[in-house]
C-alpha atoms as a PDB file:
ATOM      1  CA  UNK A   1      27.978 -13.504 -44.580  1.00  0.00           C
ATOM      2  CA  UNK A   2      30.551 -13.534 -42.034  1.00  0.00           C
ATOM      3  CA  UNK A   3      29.418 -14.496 -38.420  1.00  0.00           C
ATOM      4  CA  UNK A   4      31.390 -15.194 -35.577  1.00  0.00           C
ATOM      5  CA  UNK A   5      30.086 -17.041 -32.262  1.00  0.00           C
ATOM      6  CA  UNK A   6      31.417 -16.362 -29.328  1.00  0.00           C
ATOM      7  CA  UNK A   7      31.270 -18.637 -26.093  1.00  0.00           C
ATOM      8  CA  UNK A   8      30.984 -21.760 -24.374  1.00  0.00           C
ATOM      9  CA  UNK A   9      29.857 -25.673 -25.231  1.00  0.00           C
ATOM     10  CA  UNK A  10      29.044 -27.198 -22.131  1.00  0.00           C
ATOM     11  CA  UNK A  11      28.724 -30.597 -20.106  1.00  0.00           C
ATOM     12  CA  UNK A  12      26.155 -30.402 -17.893  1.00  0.00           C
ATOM     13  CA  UNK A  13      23.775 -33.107 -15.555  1.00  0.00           C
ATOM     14  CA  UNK A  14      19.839 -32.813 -15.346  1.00  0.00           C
ATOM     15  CA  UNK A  15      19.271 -34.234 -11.692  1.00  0.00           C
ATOM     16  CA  UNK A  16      15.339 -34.549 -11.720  1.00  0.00           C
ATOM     17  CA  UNK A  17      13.318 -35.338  -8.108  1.00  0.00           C
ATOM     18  CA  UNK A  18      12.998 -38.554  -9.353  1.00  0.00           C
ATOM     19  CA  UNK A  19      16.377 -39.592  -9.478  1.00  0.00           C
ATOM     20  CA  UNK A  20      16.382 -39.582 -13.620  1.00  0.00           C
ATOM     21  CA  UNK A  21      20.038 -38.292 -14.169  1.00  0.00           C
ATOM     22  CA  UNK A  22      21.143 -37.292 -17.676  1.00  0.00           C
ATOM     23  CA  UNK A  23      23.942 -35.897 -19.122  1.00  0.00           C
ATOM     24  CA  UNK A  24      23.888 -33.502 -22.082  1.00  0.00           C
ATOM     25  CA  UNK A  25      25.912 -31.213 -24.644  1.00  0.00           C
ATOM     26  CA  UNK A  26      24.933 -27.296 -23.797  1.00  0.00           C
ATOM     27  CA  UNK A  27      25.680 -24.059 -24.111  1.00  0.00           C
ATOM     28  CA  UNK A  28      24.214 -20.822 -25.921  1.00  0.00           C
ATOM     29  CA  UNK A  29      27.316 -20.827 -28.218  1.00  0.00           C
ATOM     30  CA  UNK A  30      26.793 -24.336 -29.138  1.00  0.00           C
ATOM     31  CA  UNK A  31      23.005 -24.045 -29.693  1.00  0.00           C
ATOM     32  CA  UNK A  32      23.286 -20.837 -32.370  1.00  0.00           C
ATOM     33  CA  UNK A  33      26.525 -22.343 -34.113  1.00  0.00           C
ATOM     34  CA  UNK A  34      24.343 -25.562 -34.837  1.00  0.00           C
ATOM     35  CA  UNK A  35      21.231 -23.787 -36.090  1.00  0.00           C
ATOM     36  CA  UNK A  36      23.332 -21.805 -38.104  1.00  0.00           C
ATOM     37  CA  UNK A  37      25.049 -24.787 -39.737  1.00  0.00           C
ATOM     38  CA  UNK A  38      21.269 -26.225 -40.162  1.00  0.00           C
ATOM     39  CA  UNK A  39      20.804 -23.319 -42.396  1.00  0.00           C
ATOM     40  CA  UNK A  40      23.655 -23.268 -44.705  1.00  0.00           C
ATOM     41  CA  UNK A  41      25.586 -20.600 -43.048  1.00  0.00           C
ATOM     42  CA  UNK A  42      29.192 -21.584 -41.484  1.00  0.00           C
ATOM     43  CA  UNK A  43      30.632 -19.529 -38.836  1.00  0.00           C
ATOM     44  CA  UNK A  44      33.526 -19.321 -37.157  1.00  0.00           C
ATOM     45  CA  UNK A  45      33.281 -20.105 -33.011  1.00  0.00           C
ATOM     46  CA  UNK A  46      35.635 -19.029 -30.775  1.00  0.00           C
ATOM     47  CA  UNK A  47      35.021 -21.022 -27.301  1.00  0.00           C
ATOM     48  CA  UNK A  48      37.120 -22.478 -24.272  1.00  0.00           C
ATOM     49  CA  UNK A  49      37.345 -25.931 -23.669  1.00  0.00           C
ATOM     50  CA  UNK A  50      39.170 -28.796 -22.678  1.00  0.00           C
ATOM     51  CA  UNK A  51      38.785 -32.862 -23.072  1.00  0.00           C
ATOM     52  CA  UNK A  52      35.311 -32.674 -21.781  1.00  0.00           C
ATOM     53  CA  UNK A  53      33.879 -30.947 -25.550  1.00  0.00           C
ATOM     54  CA  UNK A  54      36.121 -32.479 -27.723  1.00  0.00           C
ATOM     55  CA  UNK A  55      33.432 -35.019 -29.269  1.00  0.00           C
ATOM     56  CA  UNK A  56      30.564 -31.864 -28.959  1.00  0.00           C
ATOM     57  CA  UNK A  57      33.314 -29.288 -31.115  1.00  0.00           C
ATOM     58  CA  UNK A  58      33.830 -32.047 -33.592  1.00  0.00           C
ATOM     59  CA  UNK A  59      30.078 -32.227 -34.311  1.00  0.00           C
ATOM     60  CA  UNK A  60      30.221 -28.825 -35.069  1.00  0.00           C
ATOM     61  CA  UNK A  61      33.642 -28.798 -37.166  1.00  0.00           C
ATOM     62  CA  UNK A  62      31.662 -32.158 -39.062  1.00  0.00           C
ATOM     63  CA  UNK A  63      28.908 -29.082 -40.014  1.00  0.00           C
ATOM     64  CA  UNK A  64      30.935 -26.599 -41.522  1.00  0.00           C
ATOM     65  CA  UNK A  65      31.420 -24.328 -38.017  1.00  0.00           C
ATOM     66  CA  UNK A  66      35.166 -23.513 -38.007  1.00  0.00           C
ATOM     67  CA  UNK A  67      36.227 -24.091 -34.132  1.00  0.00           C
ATOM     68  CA  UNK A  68      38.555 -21.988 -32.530  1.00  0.00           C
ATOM     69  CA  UNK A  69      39.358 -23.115 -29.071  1.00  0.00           C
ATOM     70  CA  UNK A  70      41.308 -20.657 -27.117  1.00  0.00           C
ATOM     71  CA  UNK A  71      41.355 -22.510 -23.763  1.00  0.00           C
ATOM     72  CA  UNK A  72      40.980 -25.399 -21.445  1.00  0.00           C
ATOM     73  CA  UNK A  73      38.394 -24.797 -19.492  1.00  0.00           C
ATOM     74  CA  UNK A  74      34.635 -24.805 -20.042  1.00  0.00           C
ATOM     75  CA  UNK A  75      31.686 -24.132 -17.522  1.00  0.00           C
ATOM     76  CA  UNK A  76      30.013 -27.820 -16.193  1.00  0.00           C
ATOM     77  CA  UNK A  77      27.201 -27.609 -13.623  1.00  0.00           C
ATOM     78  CA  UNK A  78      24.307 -29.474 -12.330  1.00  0.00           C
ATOM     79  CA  UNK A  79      21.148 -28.438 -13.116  1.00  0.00           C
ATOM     80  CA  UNK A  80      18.580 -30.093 -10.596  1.00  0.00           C
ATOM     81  CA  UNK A  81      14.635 -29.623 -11.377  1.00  0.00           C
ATOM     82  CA  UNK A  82      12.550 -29.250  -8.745  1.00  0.00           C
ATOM     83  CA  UNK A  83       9.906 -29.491 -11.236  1.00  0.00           C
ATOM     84  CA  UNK A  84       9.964 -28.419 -14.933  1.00  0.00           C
ATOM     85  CA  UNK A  85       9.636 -24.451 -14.443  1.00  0.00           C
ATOM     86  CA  UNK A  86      12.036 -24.742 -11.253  1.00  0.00           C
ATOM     87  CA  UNK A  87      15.562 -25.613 -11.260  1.00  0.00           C
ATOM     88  CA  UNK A  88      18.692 -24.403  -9.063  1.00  0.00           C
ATOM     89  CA  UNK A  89      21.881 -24.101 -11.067  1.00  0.00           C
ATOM     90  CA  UNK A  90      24.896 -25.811  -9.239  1.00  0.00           C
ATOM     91  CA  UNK A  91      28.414 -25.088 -10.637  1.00  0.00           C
ATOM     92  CA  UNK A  92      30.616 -28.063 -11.049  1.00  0.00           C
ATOM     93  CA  UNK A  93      33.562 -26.098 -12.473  1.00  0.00           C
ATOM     94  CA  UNK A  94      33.114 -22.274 -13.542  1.00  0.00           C
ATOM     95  CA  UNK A  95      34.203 -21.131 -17.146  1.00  0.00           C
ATOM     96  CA  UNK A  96      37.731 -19.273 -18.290  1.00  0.00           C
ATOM     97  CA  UNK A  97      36.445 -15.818 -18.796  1.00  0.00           C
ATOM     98  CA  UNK A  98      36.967 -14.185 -22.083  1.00  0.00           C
ATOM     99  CA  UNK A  99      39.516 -11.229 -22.830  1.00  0.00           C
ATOM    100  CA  UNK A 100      39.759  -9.037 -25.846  1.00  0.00           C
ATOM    101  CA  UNK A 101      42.473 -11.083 -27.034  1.00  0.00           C
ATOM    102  CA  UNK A 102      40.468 -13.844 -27.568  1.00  0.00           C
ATOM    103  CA  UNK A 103      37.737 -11.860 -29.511  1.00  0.00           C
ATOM    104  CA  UNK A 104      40.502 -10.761 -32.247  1.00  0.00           C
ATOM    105  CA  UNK A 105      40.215 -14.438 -32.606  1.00  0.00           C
ATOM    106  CA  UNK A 106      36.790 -13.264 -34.960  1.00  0.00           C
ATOM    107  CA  UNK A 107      38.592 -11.055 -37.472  1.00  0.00           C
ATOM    108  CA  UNK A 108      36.839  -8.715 -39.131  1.00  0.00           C
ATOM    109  CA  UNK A 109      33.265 -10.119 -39.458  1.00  0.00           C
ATOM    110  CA  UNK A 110      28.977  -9.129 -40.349  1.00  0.00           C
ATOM    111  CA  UNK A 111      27.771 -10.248 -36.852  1.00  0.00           C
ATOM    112  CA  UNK A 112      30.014 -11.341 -33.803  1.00  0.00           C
ATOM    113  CA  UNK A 113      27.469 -12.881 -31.020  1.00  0.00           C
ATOM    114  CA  UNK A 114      28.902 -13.407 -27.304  1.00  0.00           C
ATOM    115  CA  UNK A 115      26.697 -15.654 -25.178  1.00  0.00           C
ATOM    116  CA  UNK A 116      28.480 -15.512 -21.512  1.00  0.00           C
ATOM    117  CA  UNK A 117      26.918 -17.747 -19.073  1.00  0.00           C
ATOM    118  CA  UNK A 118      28.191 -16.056 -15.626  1.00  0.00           C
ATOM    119  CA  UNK A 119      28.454 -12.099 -15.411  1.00  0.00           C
ATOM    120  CA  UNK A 120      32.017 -12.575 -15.226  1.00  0.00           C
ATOM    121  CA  UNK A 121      32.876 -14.040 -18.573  1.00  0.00           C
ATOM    122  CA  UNK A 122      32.975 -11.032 -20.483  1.00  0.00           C
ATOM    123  CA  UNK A 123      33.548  -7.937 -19.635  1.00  0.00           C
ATOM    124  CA  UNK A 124      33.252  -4.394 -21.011  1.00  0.00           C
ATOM    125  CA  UNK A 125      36.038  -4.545 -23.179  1.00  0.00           C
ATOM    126  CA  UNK A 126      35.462  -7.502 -24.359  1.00  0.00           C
ATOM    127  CA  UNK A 127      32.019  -5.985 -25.589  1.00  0.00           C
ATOM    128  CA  UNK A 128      34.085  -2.949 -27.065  1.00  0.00           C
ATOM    129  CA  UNK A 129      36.185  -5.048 -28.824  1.00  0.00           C
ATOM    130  CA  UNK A 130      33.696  -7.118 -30.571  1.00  0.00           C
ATOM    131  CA  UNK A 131      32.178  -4.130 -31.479  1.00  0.00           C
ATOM    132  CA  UNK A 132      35.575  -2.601 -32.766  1.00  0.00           C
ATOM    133  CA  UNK A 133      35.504  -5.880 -35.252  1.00  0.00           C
ATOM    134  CA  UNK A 134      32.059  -5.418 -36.198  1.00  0.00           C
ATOM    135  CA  UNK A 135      29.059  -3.137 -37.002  1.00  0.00           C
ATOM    136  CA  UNK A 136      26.504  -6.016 -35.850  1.00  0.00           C
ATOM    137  CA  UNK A 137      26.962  -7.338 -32.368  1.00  0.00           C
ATOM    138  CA  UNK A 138      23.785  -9.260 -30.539  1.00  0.00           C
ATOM    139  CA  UNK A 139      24.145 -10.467 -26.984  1.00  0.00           C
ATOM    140  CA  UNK A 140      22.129 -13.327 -25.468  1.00  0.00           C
ATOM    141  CA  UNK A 141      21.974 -11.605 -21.988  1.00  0.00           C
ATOM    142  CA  UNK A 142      21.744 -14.449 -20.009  1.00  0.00           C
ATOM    143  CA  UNK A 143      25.122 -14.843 -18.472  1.00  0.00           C
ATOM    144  CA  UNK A 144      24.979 -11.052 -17.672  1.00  0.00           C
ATOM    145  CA  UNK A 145      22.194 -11.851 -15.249  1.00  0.00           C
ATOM    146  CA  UNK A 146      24.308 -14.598 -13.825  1.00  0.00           C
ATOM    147  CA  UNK A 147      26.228 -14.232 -10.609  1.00  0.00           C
ATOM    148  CA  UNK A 148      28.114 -17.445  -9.296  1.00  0.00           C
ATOM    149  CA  UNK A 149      28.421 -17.583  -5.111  1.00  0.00           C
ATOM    150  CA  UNK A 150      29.583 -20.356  -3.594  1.00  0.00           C
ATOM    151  CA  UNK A 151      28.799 -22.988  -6.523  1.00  0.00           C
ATOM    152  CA  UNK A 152      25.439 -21.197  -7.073  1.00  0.00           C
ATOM    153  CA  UNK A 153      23.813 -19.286  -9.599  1.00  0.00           C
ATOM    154  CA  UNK A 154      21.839 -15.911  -8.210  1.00  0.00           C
ATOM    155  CA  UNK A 155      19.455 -14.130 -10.952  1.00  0.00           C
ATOM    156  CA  UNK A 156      20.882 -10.556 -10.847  1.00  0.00           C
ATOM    157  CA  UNK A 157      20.682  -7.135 -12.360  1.00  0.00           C
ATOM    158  CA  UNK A 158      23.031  -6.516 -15.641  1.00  0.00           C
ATOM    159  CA  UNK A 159      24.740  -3.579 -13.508  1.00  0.00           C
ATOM    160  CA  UNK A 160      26.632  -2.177 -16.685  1.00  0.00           C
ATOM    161  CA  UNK A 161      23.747  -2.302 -19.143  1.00  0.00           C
ATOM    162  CA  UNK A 162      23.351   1.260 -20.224  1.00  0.00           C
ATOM    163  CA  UNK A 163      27.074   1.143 -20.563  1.00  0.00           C
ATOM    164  CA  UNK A 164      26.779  -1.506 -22.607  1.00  0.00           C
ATOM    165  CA  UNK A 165      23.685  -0.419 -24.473  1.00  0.00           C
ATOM    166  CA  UNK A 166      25.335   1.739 -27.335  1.00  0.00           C
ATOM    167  CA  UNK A 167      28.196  -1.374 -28.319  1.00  0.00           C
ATOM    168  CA  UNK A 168      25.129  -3.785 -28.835  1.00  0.00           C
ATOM    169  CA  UNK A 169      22.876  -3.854 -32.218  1.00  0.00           C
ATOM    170  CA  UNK A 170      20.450  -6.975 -30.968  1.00  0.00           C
ATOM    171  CA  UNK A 171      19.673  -8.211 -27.364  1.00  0.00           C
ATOM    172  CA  UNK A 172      18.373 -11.736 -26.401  1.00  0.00           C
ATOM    173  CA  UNK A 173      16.132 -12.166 -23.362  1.00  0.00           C
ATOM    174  CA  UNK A 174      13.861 -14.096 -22.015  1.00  0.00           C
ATOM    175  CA  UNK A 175      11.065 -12.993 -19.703  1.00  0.00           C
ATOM    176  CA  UNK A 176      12.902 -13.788 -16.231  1.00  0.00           C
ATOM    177  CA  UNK A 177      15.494 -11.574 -17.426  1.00  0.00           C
ATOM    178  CA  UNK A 178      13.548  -9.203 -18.834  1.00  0.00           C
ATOM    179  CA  UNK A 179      11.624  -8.690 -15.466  1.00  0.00           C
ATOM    180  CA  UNK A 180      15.136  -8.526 -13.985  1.00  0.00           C
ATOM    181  CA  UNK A 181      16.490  -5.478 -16.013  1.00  0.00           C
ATOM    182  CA  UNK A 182      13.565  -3.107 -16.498  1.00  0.00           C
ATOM    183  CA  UNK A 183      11.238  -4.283 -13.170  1.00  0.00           C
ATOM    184  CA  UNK A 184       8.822  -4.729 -15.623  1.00  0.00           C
ATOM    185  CA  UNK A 185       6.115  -7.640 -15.664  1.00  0.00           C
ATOM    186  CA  UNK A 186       4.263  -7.117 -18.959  1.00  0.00           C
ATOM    187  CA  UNK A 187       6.524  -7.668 -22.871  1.00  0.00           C
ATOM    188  CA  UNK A 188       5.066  -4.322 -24.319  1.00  0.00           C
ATOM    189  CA  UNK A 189       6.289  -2.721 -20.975  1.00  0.00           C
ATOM    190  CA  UNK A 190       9.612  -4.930 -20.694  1.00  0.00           C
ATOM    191  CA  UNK A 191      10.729  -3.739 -24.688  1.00  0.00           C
ATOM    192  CA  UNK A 192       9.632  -0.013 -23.852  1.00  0.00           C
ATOM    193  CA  UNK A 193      11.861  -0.606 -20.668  1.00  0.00           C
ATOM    194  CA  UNK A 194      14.794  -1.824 -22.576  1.00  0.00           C
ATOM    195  CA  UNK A 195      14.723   0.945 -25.485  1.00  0.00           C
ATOM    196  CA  UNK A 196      14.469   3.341 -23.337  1.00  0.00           C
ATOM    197  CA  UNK A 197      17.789   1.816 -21.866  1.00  0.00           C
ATOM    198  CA  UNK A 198      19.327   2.341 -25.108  1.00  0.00           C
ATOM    199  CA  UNK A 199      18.755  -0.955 -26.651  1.00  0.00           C
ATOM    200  CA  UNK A 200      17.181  -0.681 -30.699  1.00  0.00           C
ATOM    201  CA  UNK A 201      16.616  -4.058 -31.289  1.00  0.00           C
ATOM    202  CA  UNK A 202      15.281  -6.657 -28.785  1.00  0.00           C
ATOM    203  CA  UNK A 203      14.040 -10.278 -29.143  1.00  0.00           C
ATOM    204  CA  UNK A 204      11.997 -10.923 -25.752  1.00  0.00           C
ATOM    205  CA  UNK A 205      10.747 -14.773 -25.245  1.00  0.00           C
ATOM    206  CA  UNK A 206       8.168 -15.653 -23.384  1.00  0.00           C
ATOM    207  CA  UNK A 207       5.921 -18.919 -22.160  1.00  0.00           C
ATOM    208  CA  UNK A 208       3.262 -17.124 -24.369  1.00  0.00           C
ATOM    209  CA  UNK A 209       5.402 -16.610 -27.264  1.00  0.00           C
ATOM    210  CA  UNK A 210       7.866 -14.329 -28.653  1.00  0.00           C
ATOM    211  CA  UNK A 211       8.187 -10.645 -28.766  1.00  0.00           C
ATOM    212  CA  UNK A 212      10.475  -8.326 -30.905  1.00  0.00           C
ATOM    213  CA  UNK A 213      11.322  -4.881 -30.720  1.00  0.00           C
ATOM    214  CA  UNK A 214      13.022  -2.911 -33.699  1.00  0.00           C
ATOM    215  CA  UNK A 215      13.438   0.992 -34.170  1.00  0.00           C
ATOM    216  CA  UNK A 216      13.535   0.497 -38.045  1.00  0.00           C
ATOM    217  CA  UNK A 217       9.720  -0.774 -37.674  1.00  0.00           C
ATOM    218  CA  UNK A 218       8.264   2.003 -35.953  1.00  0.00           C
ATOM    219  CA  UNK A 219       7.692   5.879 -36.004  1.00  0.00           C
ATOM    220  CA  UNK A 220       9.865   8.557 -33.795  1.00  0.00           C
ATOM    221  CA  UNK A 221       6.916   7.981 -31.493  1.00  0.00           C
ATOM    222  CA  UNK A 222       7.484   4.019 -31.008  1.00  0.00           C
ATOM    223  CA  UNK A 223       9.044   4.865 -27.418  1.00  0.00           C
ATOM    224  CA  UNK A 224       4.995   5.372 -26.919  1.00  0.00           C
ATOM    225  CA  UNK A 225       3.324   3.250 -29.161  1.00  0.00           C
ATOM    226  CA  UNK A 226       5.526   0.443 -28.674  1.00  0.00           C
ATOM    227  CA  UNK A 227       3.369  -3.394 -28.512  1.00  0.00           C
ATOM    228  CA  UNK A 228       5.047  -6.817 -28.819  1.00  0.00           C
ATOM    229  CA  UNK A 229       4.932  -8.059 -32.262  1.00  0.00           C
END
């Protein structure tokens, strides 16, 4: 199998009230090319980075994941808990964003998956063209609920999402950002929320667990039926 990851490894600072600093290696991108290294399957990642991730992308290479960096400049911030359920988001530098250039990067491939981290990392096209390079293309929505202002992060709608709906085979969420594209509190209601969007496959986690949506498991009727499994 042929997977491609798409986005960034980060540097980032936990800044606790207690003063405890510590630095550490992040990133969606990062996170799913490891675990996918763990289990015996090598893909190809196609991030933007400078001097900052050189020691985190040779980790990877020293797995099996074939790096491909295609820039200089990653996304650092400060992430500064309040407690351990409350932190504020402070951008030290923001990322490159991505361009359809850079997804070509992939080749032909089972599964491309683009992680952005701000809603401005990639764009429409860059969706379209992952999907042009691939029947299989899951999105960890995070980013898309991202909006940077003035070194901050603001928790936002996805304002493009039934756009995006029909390029996108699996969707990532968790239950803040569930509750911020459907204005739904409850994971059965959330997943009804998002098929009805357009999306056929959904992965929704949640404090209490986690909750997955696929057409292929239910009836013409799951629309109605529809529970979190």
């Amino acid at each position: 199998m042929k997977v491609c990851v798409v986005g960034y490894v980060t540097r980032e600072h936990e800044i606790w009230s207690t003063g405890e600093r510590r630095e550490i290696v992040a990133g969606a991108a990062y996170f799913v090319s490891y675990a996918l290294a763990s289990l015996g399957i090598r893909p190809r990642l196609v991030t933007k980075g400078g001097s900052e991730v050189v020691h985190a992308l040779d980790e990877l290479k020293s797995m099996g994941v074939e790096v491909v960096n295609r820039g200089s400049r990653t996304m650092m911030c400060n992430l500064i808990y309040k407690t351990l359920s409350d932190r504020e988001i402070e951008v030290v530098s923001p990322p490159e964003p991505y361009t359809p250039h850079d997804i070509e990067s992939c080749g032909f491939c089972d599964i491309i998956y683009l992680g952005p981290h701000t809603v401005n990392d990639m764009g429409m096209e860059v969706l379209k063209q992952a999907a042009r390079q691939s029947k299989i293309v899951v999105v960890d929505v995070q980013g898309y609920t991202r909006r940077l202002v003035d070194k901050k992060i603001e928790y936002v709608d996805w304002s493009w999402k039934h756009c995006a709906a029909p390029h996108i085979a699996g969707l990532k969420v968790d239950h803040r950002e569930g509750k911020l594209l459907t204005n739904c509190l409850e994971p059965s209601a959330i997943l009804r929320k998002l098929y009805e969007i357009g999306f056929r496959e959904t992965v929704l986690t949640t404090d209490s667990g986690v909750h997955l949506y696929s057409c292929l498991l239910y009836t013409s009727d799951a629309a109605d039926e529809l529970d979190g499994v």
